[in-house]
Each structure stands twice: as structure tokens, then as C-alpha cells.
C-alpha atoms as a PDB file:
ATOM      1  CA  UNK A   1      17.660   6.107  10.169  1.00  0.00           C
ATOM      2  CA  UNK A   2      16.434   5.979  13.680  1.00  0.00           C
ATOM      3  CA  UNK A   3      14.949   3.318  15.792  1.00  0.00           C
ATOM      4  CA  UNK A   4      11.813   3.536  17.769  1.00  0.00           C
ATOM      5  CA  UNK A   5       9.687   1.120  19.817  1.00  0.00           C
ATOM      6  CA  UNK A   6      11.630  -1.378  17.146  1.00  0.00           C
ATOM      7  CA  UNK A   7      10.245   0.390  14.536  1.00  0.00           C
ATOM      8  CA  UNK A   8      12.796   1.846  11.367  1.00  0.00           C
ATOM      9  CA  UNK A   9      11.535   5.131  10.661  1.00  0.00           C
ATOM     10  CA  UNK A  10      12.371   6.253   7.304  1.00  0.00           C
ATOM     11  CA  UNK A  11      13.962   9.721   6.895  1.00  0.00           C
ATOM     12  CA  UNK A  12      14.008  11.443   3.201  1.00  0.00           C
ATOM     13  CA  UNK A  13      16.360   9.990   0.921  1.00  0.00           C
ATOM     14  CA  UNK A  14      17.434   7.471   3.792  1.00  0.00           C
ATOM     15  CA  UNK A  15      19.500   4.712   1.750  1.00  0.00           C
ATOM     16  CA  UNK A  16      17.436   1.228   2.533  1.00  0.00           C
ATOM     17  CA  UNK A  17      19.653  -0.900   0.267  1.00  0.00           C
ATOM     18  CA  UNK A  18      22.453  -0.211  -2.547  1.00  0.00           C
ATOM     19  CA  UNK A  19      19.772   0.261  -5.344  1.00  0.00           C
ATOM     20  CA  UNK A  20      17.365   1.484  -2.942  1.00  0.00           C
ATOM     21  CA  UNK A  21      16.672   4.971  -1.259  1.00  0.00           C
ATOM     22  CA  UNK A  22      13.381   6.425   0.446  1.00  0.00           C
ATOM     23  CA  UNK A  23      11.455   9.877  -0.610  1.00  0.00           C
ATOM     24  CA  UNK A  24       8.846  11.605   1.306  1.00  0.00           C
ATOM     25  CA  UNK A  25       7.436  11.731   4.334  1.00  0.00           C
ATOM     26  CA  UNK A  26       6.677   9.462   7.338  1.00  0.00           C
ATOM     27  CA  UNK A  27       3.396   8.796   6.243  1.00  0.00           C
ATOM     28  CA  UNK A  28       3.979   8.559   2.653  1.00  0.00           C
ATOM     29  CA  UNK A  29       7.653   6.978   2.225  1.00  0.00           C
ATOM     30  CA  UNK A  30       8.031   7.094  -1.382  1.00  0.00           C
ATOM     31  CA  UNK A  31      11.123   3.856  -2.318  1.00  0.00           C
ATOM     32  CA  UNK A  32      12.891   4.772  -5.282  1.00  0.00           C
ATOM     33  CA  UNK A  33      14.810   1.497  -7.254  1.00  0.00           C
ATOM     34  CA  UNK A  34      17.999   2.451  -9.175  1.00  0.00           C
ATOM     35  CA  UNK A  35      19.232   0.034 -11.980  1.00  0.00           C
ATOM     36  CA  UNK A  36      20.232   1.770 -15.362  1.00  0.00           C
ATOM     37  CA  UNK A  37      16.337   2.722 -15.017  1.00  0.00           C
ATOM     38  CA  UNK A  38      14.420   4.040 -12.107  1.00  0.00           C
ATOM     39  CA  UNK A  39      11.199   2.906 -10.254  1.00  0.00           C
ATOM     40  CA  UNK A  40       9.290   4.190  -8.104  1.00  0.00           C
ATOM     41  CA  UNK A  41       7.217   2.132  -5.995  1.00  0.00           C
ATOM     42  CA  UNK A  42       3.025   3.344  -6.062  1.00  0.00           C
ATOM     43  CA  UNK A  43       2.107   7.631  -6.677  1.00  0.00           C
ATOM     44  CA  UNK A  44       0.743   8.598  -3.011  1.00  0.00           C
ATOM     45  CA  UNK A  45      -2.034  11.034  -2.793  1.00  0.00           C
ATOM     46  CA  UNK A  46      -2.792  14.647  -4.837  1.00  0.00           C
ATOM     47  CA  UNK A  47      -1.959  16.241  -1.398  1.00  0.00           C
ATOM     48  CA  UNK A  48       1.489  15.299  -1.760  1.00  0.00           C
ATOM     49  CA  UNK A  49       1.721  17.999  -4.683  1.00  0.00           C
ATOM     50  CA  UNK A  50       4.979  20.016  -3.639  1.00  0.00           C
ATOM     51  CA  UNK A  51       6.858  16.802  -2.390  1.00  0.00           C
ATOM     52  CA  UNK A  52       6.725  15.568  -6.022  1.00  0.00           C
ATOM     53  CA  UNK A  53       7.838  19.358  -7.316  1.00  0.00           C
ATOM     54  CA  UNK A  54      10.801  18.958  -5.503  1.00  0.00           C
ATOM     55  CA  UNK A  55      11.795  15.462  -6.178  1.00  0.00           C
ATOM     56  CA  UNK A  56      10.948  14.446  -9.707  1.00  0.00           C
ATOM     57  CA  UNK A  57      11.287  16.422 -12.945  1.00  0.00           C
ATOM     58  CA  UNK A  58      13.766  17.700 -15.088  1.00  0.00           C
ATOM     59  CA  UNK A  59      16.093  18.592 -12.246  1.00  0.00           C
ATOM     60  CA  UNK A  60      15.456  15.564 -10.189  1.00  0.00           C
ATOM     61  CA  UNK A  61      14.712  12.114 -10.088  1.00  0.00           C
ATOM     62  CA  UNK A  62      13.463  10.933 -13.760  1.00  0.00           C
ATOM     63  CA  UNK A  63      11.706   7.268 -13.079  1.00  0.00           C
ATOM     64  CA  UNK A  64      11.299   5.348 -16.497  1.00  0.00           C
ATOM     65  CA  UNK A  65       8.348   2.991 -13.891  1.00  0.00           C
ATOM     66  CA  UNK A  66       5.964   3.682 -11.396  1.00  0.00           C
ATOM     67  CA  UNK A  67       4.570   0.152 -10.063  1.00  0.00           C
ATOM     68  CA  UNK A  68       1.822   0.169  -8.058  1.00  0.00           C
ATOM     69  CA  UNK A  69       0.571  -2.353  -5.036  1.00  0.00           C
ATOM     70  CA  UNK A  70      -3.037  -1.980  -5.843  1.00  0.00           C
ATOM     71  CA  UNK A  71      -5.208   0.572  -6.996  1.00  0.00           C
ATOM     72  CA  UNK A  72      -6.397   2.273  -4.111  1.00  0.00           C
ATOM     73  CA  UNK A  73      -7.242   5.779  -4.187  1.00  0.00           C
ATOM     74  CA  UNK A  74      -3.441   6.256  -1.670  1.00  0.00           C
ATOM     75  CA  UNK A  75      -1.393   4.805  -3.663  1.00  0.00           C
ATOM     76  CA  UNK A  76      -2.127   5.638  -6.999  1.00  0.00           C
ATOM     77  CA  UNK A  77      -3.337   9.681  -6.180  1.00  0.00           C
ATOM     78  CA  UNK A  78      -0.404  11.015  -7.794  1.00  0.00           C
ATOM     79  CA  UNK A  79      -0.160   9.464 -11.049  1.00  0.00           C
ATOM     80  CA  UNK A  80      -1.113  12.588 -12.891  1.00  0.00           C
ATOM     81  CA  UNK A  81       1.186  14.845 -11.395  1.00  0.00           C
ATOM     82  CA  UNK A  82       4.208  12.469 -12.112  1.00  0.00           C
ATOM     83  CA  UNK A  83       3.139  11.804 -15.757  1.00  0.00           C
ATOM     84  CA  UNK A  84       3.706  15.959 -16.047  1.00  0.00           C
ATOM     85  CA  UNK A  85       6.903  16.123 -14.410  1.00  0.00           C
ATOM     86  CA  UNK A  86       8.052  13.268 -15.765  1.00  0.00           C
ATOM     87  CA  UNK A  87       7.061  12.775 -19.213  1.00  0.00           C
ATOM     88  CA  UNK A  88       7.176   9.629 -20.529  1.00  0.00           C
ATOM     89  CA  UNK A  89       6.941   7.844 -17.155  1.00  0.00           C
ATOM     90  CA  UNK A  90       5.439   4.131 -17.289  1.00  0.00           C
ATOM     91  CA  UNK A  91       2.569   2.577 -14.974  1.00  0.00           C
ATOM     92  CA  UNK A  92       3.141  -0.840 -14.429  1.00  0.00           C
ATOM     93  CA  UNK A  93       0.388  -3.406 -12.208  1.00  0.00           C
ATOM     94  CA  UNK A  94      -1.243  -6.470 -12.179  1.00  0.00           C
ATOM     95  CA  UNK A  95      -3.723  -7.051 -14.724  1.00  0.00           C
ATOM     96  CA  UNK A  96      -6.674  -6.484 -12.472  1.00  0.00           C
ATOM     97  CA  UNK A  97      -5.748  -3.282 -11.142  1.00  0.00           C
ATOM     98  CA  UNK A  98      -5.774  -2.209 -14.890  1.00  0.00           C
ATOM     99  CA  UNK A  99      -8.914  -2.995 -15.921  1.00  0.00           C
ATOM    100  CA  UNK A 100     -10.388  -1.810 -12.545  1.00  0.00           C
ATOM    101  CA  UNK A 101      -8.303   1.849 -12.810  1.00  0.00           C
ATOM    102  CA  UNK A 102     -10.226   1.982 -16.195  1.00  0.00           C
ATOM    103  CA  UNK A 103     -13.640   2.000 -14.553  1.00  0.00           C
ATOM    104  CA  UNK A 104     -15.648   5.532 -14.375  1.00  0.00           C
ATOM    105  CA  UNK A 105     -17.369   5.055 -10.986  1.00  0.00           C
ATOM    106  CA  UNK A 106     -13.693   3.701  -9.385  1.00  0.00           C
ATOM    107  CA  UNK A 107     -11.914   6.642 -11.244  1.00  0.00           C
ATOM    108  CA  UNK A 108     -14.612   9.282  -9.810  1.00  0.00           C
ATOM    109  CA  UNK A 109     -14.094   7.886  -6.052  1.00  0.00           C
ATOM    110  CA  UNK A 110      -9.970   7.930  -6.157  1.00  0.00           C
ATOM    111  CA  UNK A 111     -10.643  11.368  -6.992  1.00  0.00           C
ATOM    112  CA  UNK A 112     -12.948  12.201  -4.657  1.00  0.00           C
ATOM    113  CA  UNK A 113     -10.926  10.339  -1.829  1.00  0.00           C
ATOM    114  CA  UNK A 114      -7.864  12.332  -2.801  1.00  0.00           C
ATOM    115  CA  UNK A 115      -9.823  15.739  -2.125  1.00  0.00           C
ATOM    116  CA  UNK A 116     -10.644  14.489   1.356  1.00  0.00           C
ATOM    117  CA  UNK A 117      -7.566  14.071   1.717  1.00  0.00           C
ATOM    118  CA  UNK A 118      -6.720  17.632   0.724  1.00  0.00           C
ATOM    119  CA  UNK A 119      -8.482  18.518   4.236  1.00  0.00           C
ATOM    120  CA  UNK A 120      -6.999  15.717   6.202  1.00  0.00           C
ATOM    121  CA  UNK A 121      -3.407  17.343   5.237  1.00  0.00           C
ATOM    122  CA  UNK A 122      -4.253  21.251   5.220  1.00  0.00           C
ATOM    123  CA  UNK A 123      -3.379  21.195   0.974  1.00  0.00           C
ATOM    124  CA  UNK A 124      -4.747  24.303  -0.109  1.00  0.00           C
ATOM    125  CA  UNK A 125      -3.510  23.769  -3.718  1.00  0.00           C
ATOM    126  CA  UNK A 126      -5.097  22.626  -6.850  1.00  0.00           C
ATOM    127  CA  UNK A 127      -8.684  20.469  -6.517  1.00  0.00           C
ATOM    128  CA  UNK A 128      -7.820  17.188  -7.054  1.00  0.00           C
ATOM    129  CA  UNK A 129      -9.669  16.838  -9.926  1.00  0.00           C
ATOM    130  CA  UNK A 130      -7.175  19.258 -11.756  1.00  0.00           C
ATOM    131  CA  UNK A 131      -4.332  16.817 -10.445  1.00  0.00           C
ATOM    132  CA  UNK A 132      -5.688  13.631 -11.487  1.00  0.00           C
ATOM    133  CA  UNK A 133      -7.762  12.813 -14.335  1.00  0.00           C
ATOM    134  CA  UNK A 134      -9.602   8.761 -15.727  1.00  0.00           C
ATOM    135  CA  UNK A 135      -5.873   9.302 -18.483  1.00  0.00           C
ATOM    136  CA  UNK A 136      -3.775   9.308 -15.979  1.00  0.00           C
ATOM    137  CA  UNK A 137      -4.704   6.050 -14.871  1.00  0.00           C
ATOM    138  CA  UNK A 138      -3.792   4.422 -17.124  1.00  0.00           C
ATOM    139  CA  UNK A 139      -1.266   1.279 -16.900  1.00  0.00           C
ATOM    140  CA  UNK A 140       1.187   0.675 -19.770  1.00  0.00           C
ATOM    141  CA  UNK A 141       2.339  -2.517 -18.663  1.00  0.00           C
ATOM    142  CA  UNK A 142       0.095  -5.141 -17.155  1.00  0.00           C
ATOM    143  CA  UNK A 143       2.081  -7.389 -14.973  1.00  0.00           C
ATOM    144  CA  UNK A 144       1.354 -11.169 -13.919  1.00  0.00           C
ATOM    145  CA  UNK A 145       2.396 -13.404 -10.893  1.00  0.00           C
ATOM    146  CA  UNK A 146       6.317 -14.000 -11.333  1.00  0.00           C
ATOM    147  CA  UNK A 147       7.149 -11.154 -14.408  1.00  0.00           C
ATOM    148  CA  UNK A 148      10.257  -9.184 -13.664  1.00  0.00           C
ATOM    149  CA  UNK A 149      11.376  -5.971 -14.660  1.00  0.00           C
ATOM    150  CA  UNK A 150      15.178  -5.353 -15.728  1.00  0.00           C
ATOM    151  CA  UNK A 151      16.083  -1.978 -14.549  1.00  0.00           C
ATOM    152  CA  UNK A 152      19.545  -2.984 -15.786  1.00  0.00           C
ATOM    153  CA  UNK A 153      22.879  -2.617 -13.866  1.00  0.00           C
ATOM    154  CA  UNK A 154      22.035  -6.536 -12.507  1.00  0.00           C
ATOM    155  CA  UNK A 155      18.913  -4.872 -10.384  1.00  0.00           C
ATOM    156  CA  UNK A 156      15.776  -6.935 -11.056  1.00  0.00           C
ATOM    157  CA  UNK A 157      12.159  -6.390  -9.848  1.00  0.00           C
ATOM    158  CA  UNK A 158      10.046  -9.366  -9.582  1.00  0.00           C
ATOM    159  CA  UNK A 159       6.021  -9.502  -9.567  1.00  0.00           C
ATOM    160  CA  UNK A 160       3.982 -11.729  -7.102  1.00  0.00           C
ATOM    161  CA  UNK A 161       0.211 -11.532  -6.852  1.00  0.00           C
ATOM    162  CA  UNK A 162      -1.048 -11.256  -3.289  1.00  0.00           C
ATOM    163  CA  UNK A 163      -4.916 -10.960  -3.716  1.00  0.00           C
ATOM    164  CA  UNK A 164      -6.580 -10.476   0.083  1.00  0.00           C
ATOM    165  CA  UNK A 165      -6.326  -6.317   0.709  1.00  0.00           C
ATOM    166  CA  UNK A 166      -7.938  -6.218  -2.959  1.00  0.00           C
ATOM    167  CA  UNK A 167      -8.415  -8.463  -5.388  1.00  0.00           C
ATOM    168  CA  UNK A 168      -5.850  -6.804  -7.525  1.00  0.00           C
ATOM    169  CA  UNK A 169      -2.990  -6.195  -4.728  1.00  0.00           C
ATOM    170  CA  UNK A 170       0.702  -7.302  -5.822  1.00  0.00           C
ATOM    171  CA  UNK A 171       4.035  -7.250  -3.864  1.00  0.00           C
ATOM    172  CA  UNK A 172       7.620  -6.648  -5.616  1.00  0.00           C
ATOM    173  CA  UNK A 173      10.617  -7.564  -4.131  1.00  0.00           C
ATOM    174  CA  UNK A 174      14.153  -6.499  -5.471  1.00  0.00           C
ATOM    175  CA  UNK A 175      16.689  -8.415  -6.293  1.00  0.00           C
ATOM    176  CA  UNK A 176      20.049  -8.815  -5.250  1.00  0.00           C
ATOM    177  CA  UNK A 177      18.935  -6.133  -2.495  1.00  0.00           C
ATOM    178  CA  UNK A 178      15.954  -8.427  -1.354  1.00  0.00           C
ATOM    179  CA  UNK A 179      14.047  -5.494  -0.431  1.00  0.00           C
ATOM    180  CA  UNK A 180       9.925  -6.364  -0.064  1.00  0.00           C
ATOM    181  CA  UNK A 181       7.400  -4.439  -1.417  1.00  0.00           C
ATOM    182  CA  UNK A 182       4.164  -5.137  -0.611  1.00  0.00           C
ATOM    183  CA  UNK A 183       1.454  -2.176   0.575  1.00  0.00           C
ATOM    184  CA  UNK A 184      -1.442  -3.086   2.602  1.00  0.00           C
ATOM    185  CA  UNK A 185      -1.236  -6.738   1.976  1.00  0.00           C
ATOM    186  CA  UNK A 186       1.412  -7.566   4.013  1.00  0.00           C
ATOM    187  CA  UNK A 187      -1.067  -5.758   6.768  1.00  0.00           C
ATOM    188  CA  UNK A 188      -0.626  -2.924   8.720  1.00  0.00           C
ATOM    189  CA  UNK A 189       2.146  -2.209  10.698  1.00  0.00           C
ATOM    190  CA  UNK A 190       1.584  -1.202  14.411  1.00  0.00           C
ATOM    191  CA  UNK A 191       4.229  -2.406  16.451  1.00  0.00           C
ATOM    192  CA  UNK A 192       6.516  -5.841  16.451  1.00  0.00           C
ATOM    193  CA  UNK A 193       3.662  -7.565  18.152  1.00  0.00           C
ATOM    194  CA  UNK A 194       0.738  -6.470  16.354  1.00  0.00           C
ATOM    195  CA  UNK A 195       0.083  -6.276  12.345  1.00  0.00           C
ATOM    196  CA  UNK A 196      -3.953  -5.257  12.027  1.00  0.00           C
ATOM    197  CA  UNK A 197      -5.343  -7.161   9.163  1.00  0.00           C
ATOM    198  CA  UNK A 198      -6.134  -5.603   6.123  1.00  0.00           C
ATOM    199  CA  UNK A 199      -8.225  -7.285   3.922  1.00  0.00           C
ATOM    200  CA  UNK A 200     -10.968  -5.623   1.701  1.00  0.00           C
ATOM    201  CA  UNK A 201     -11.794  -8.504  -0.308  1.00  0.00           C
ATOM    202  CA  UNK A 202     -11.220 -12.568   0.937  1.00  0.00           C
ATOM    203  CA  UNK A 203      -9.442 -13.228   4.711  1.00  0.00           C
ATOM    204  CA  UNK A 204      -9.156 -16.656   3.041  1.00  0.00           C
ATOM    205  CA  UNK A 205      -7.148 -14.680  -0.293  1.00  0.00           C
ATOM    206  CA  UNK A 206      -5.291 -12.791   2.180  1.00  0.00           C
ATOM    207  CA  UNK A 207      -3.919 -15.722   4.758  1.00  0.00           C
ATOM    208  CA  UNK A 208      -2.806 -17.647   1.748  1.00  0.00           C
ATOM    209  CA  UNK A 209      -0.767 -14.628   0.285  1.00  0.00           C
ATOM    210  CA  UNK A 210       0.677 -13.787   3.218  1.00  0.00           C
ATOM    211  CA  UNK A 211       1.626 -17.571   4.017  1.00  0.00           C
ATOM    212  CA  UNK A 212       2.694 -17.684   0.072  1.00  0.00           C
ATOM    213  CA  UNK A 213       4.816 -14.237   0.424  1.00  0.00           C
ATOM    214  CA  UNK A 214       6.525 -15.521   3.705  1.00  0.00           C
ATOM    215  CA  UNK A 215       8.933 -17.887   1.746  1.00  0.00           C
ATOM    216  CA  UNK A 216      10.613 -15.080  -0.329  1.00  0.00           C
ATOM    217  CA  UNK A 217      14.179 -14.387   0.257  1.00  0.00           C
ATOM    218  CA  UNK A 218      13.486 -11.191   1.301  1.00  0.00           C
ATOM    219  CA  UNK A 219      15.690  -9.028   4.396  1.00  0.00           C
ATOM    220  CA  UNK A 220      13.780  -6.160   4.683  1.00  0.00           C
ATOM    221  CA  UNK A 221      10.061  -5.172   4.482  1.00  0.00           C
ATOM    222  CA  UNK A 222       9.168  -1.694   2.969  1.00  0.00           C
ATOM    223  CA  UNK A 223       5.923  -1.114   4.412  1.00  0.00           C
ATOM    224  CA  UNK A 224       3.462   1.007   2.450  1.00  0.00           C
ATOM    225  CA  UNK A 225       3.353   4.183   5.136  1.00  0.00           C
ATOM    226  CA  UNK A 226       5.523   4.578   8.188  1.00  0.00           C
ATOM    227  CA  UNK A 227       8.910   2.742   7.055  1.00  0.00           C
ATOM    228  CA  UNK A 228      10.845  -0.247   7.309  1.00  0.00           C
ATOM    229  CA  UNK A 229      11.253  -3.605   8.711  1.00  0.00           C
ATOM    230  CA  UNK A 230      14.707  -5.139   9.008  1.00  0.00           C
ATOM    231  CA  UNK A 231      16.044  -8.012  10.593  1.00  0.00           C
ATOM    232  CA  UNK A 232      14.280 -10.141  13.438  1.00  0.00           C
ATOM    233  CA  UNK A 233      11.203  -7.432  12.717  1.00  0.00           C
ATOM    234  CA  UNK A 234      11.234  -8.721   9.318  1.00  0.00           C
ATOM    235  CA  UNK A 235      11.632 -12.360   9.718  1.00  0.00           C
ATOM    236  CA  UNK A 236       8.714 -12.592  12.088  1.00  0.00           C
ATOM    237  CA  UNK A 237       6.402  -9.746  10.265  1.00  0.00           C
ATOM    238  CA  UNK A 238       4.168 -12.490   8.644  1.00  0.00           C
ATOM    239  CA  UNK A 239       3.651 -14.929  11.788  1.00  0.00           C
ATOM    240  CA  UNK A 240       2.277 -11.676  13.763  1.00  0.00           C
ATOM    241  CA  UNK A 241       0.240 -10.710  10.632  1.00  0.00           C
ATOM    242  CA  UNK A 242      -1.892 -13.888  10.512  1.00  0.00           C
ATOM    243  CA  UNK A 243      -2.105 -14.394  13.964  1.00  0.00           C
ATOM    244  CA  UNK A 244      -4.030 -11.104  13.996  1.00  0.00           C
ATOM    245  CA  UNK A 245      -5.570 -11.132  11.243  1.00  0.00           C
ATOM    246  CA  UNK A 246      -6.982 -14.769  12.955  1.00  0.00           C
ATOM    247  CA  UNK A 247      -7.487 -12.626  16.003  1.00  0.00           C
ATOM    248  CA  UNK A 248      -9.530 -10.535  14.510  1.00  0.00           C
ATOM    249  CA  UNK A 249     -11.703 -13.185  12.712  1.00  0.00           C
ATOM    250  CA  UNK A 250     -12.586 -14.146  16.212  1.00  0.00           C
ATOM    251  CA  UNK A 251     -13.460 -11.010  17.459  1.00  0.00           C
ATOM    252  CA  UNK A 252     -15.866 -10.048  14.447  1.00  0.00           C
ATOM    253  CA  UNK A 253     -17.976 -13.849  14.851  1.00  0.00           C
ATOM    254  CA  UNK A 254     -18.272 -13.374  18.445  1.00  0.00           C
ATOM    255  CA  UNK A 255     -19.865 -10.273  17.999  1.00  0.00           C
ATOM    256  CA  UNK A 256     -22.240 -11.561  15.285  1.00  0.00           C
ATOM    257  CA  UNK A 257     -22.916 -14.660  17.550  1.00  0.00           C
ATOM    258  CA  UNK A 258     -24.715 -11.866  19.816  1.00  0.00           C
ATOM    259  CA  UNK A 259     -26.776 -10.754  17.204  1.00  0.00           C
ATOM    260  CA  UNK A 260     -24.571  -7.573  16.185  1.00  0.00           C
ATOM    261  CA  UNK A 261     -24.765  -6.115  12.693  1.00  0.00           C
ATOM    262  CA  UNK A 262     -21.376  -4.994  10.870  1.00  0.00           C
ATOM    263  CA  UNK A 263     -21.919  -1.213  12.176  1.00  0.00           C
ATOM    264  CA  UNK A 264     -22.128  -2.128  15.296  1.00  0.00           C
ATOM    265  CA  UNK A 265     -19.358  -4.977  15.440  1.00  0.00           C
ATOM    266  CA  UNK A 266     -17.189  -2.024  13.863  1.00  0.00           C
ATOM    267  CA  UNK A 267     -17.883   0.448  17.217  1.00  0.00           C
ATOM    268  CA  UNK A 268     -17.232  -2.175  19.505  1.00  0.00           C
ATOM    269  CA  UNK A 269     -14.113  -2.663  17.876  1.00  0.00           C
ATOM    270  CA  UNK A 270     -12.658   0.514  16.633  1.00  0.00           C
ATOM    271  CA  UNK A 271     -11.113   1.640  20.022  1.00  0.00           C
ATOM    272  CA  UNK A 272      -9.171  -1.112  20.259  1.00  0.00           C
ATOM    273  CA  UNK A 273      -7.816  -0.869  16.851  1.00  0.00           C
ATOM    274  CA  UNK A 274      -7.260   3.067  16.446  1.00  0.00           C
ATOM    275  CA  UNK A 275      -4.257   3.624  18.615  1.00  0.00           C
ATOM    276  CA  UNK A 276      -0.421   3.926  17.919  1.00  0.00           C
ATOM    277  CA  UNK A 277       0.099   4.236  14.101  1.00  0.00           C
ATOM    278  CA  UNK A 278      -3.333   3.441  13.188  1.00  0.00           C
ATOM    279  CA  UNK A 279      -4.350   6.816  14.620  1.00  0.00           C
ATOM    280  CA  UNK A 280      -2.266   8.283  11.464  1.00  0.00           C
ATOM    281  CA  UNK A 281      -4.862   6.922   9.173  1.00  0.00           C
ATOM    282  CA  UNK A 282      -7.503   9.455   8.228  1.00  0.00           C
ATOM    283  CA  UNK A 283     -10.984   8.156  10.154  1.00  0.00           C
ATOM    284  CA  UNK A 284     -12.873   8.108   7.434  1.00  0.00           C
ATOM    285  CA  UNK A 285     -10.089   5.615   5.512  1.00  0.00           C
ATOM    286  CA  UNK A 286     -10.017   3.917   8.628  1.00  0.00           C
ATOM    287  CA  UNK A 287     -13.803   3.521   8.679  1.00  0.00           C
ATOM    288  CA  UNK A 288     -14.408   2.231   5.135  1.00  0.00           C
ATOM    289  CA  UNK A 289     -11.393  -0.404   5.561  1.00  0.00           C
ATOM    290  CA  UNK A 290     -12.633  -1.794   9.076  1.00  0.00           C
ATOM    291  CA  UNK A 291     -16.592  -2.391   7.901  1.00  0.00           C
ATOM    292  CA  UNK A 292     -15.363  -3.727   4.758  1.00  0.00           C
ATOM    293  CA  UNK A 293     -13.325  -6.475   6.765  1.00  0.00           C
ATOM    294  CA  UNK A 294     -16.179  -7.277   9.214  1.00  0.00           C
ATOM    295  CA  UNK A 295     -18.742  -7.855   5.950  1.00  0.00           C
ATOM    296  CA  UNK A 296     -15.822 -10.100   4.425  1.00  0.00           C
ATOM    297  CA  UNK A 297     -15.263 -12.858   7.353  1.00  0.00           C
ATOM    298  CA  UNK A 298     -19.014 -12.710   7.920  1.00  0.00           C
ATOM    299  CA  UNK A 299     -19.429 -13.283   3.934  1.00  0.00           C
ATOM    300  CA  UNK A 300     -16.751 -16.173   4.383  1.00  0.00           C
ATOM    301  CA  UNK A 301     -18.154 -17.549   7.938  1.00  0.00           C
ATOM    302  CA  UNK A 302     -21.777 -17.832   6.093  1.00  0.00           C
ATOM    303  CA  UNK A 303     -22.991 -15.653   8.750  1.00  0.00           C
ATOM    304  CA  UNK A 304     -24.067 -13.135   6.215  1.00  0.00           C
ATOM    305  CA  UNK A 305     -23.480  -9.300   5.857  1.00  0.00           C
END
């Protein structure tokens, strides 16, 4: 691994811990857990097509589990490609995330978020609606706040629910390696001194989790795109996270003090937000996400939406 502006950027198949190794790209780090069974931690995007030809299938990595954050359209893209080169693979989530992956109009917009995404990455492969399909959603095993999965060999993967990004959002953390798992609701990752918020459905849900997630006996923080957080990074990750996420509260009711409506609020503060790794993040991602915060502390300040 290699160290930037106190960042751990994760390199394929970069060993994070003993059980634990990292897949992919920059962007879409793929962890893969190693008990007896695999695991691989969320599916990524359609885009991502020959990255999962060369690492999974019958003459590469086999995962019995794929566990998955939340159901966003990024982290659960690749499901259907998986489940063909690695028959018999498992989908495990909270119980939520289930029942909303089995919704039509949810299951038409991760598709059609995945095709953008075919542009965004210059795929010219398959449309993403021959990648992905309302089956492949599925989730064989619905998890709740504390469950753990034996992968064997002593490794352990425990459940913890950490509504706030979405209402269905869950971290894992692995044990003995106490490696932390959490996607977007642990926040986003921009530099030791700033974690933009990221909640999509309660600021209130989110500052709890995060307060709730910050007493695990965790020692590193696998952060849903970009890499890793060891050390002093990770001890202080969650004290930066709801100070901005605070910060940003602020921000959004002084604006609406001055009469400004969410679309608005959302181009005065954009500029400041999209810089460093947040520039990685398609726009239109970026977009949706930062309006849907701004109607959320306005729905929770009682200033409307």
C-alpha cells in the first residue's frame, strides 16, 4: 500500500488484515473475508463487468456470501454477474434492504443508474439490463442488528444496523482482524479533516449510528470507495464525521433562513463540496445525494422541503 495526503490507498489484492485482502480498483475496492468460507463485501456496479471475469469464477475466487451495506444502485450493481460466475453464491443484508431490493420501481432505477454508469466509465459491454435482472436481487439471508456469520477458521462477521445514509444501511466488522465495514454511513471520506455527510434518510438516524458505531473495537476502517483508514485516521474518523455532518446542518438552515429553496441551497453549496475525492463521484450521483440531504435536515428542522 501507499500513503497519500494520510490517505491508504488500496492496491489490488493489497492484504488489509490476515483474513482480509482488497480487489478492484481505486474507486471500487472490492474486500474479500477468508474463513473456511469467503465473503465479499457489497457487488459494485454492471460497469465493473471484466474486473469480476477475472477475479471470481471457477478459476478464481469462489465467495459462499456477498453482504451488502445498503441497497444502493453502487453497491449492489453486480449481483447478477457474480450469481453466474459464481453459482451458488449467497446475498446476505439487513431485513430492510430485502424487502426494498424486492420492489419493481427500486429494481428499475438500480438498473437504470448502473447504465449511466456505463457512460461515466467508457463500458461499452452488455446493457445493464442484460447484467442485472429484479432475480438477482434477491437476498437469501436477512440479517438483524448483532447476527454474525461463521466463515469458519475462528473468522467471524458481525451485523450492526446503522440507519442514516438509508434506512436500510448496515456496517460489518470482522473479527479477530477488527476490520470495519461500513459504506456510505460511516460518511464520505475526503481527507483526515473532512468526512462529507451522507445521509439520504434521518441526520438524526445517522449521528446516532455513527456515535453508536464509534465504540466498536475496530483498527481499521474499509471505506466503501477509495480505501482504507488505519491507525490515528481511524480512531478519529467518526469525531470528523459528525462534526461535518453538524457543519453541514448549519450551512443548509442558514440558507433556508434567507428564503432559499433546496435547489438553490444545493448550488450555493456544491462548489464547496465537489473537490478532492468527491470529484470521483459521478455528478449526477453527486447531485441526487446532496438535494436529498438538504430536504432531510429541512424535514427534521421543521423548516419544510
Amino acid at each position: 500500500m501507499r500513503r497519500l495526503e494520510k490517505t491508504v490507498w488500496s492496491q489490488p489484492q493489497d492484504k488489509v488484515s490476515e483474513h482480509v485482502v482488497t480487489l478492484g480498483s481505486m474507486a471500487f475496492p472490492f474486500f474479500f473475508v477468508r474463513g473456511r468460507q469467503g465473503a465479499l463485501i457489497d457487488a459494485g456496479v454492471t460497469a465493473l463487468l471484466s474486473l469480476f471475469e477475472e477475479r471470481f469464477g471457477p478459476s478464481g475466487l469462489r465467495p459462499e456470501w456477498v453482504l451488502l451495506t445498503h441497497s444502493h444502485y453502487d453497491h449492489v450493481g453486480g449481483l447478477g454477474i457474480l450469481r453466474r460466475r459464481v453459482p451458488g453464491i449467497r446475498a446476505a443484508a439487513s431485513r430492510l434492504a430485502a424487502e426494498v431490493l424486492r420492489r419493481e420501481k427500486v429494481v428499475s432505477y438500480i438498473i437504470e443508474m448502473n447504465r449511466k454508469d456505463h457512460a461515466n466509465y467508457g463500458f461499452a459491454g452488455p446493457d445493464a439490463a442484460e447484467l442485472l435482472s429484479a432475480a438477482d436481487l434477491r437476498v437469501e439471508r436477512e440479517l438483524c442488528d448483532g447476527d454474525e456469520l461463521d466463515l469458519g477458521g475462528g473468522v467471524t462477521v458481525s451485523a450492526h444496523d446503522a440507519p442514516g445514509h438509508t434506512k436500510d444501511s448496515m456496517c460489518f466488522l470482522v473479527r479477530p482482524d477488527g476490520v470495519l465495514f461500513g459504506g456510505e454511513a460511516l460518511g464520505s471520506y475526503v481527507g483526515p479533516d473532512e468526512v462529507q455527510a451522507q445521509f439520504s434518510s434521518s441526520l438524526a438516524d445517522y449521528l446516532a449510528s455513527l456515535r453508536r458505531l464509534s465504540a466498536l473495537p475496530f483498527t481499521t476502517i474499509a471505506l466503501p470507495h477509495h480505501g482504507l483508514l488505519t491507525g490515528e485516521d481511524a480512531r478519529r474518523h467518526f469525531a470528523v464525521a459528525i462534526r461535518c455532518a453538524q457543519e453541514f446542518r448549519d450551512r443548509v438552515l442558514s440558507h433556508a433562513a434567507r428564503g432559499h429553496e433546496p435547489a438553490a441551497i444545493a448550488d450555493a453549496l456544491e462548489p464547496a463540496l465537489r473537490h478532492g475525492l468527491a470529484e470521483l463521484q459521478p455528478r449526477h450521483a453527486f447531485r441526487v445525494n446532496l438535494e436529498a440531504m438538504i430536504r432531510v435536515v429541512l424535514r427534521e428542522a421543521g423548516a419544510g422541503a
